[in-house]
C-alpha atoms as a PDB file:
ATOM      1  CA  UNK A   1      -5.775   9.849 -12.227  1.00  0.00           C
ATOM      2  CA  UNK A   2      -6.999   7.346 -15.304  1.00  0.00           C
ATOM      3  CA  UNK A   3     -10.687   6.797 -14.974  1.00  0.00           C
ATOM      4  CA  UNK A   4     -11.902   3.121 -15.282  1.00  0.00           C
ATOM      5  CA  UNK A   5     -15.470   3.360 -16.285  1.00  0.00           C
ATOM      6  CA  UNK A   6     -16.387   0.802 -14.024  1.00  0.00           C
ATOM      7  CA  UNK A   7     -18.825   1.396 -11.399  1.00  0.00           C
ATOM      8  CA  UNK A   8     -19.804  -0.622  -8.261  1.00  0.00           C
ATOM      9  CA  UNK A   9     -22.518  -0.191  -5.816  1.00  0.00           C
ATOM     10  CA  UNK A  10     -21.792   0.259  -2.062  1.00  0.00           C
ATOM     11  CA  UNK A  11     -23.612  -2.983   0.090  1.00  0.00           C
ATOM     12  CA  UNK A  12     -25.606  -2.168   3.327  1.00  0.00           C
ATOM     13  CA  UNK A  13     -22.230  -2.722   5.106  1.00  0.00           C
ATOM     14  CA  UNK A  14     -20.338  -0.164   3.270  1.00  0.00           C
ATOM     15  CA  UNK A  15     -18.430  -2.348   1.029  1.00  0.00           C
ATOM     16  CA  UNK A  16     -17.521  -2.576  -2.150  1.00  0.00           C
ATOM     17  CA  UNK A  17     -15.753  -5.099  -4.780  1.00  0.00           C
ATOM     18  CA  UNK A  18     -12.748  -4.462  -6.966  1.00  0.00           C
ATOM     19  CA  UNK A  19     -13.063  -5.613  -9.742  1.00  0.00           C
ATOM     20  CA  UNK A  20     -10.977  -8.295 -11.384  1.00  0.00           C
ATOM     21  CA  UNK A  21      -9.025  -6.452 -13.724  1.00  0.00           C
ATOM     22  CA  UNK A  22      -7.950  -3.182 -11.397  1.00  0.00           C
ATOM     23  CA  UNK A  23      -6.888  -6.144  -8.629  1.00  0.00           C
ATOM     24  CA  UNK A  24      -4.902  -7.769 -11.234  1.00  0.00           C
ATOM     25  CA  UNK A  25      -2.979  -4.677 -13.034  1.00  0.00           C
ATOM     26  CA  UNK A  26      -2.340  -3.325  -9.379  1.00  0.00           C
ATOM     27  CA  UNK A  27      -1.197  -7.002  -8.013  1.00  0.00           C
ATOM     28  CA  UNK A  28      -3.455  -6.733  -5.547  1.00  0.00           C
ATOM     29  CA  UNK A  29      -4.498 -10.541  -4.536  1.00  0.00           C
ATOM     30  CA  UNK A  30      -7.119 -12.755  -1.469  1.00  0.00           C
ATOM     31  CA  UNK A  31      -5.581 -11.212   1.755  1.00  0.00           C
ATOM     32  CA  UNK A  32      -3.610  -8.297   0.299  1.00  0.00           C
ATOM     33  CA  UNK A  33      -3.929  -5.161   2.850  1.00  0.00           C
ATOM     34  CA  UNK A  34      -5.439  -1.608   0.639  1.00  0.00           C
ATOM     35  CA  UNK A  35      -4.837   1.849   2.277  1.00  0.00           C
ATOM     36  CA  UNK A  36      -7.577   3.926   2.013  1.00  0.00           C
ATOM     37  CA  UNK A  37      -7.360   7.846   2.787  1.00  0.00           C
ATOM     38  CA  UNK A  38      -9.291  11.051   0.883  1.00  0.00           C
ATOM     39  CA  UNK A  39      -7.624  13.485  -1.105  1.00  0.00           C
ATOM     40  CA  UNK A  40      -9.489  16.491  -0.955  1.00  0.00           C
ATOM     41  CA  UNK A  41     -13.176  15.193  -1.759  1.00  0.00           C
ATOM     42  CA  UNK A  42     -11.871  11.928  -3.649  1.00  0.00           C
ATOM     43  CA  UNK A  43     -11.570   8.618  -1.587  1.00  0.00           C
ATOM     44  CA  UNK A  44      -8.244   6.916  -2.619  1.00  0.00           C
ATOM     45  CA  UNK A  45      -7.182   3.194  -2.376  1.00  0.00           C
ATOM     46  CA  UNK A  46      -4.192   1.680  -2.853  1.00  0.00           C
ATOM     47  CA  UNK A  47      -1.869  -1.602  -2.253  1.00  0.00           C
ATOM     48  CA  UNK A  48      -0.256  -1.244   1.496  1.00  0.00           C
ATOM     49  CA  UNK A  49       3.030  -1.697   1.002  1.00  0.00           C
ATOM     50  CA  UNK A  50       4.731  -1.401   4.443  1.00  0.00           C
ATOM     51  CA  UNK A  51       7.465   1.693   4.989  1.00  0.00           C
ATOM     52  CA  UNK A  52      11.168   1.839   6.796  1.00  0.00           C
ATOM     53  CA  UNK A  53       9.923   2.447  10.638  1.00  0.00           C
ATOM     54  CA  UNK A  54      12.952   5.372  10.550  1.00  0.00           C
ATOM     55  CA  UNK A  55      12.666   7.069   7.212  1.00  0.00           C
ATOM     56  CA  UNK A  56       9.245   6.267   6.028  1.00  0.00           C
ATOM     57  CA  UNK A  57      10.537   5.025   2.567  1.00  0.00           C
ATOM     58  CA  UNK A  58       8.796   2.308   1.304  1.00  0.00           C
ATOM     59  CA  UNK A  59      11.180   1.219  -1.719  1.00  0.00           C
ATOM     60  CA  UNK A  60      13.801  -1.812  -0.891  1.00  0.00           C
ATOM     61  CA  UNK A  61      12.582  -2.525   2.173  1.00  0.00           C
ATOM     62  CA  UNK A  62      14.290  -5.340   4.390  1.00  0.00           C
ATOM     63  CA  UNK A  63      13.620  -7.094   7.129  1.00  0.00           C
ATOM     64  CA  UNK A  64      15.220  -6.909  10.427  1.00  0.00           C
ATOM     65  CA  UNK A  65      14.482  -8.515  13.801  1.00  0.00           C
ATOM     66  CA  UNK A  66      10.941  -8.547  12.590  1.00  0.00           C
ATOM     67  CA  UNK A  67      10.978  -4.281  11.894  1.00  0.00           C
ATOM     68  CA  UNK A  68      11.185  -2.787   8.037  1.00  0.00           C
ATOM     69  CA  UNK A  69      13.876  -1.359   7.448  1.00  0.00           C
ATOM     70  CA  UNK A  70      14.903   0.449   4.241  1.00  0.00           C
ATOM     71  CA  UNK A  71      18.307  -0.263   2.770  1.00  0.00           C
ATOM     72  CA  UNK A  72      19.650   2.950   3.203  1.00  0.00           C
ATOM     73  CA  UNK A  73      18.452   3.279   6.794  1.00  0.00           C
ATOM     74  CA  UNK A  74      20.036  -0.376   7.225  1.00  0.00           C
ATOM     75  CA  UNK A  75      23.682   0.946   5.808  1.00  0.00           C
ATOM     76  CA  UNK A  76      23.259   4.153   8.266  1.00  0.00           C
ATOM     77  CA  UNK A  77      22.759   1.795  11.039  1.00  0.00           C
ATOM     78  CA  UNK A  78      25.895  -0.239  10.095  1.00  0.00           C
ATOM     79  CA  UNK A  79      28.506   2.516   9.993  1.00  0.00           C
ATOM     80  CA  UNK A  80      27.783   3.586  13.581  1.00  0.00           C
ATOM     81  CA  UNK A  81      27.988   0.071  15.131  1.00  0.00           C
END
């Protein structure tokens, strides 16, 4: 994990601000969701990006019916119908 340098104080309503440069270099823009979950005693954030509701996998994700679906998943479904 690459350390930043930057520091930011927590407000009296637990929140804090990214700053500028991590939100830009992670594409993380006004509305954006972040997942936030601990890894052992570190706090982690990161971009959501939504998964397959079968499989889990997040990469080339498609929409279907208004579910993800992943690609792969998609072509599974396909040669059974």
């Amino acid at each position: 994990m690459k350390s930043t340098g930057m520091v930011r104080p927590i407000d009296e309503l637990g929140r804090i601000v990214l700053p500028k440069e991590i939100r830009k270099n992670l594409n993380i823009n006004p509305k954006d969701s972040v997942e936030i979950f601990t890894d052992g005693e570190r706090i982690v954030l990161q971009k959501y990006e939504p998964a397959c509701i079968f499989c889990q996998n997040a990469d080339k994700i498609v929409y279907f019916e208004g579910k993800r679906i992943c690609t792969e998943c998609l072509a599974k479904l396909k040669s059974i119908l």
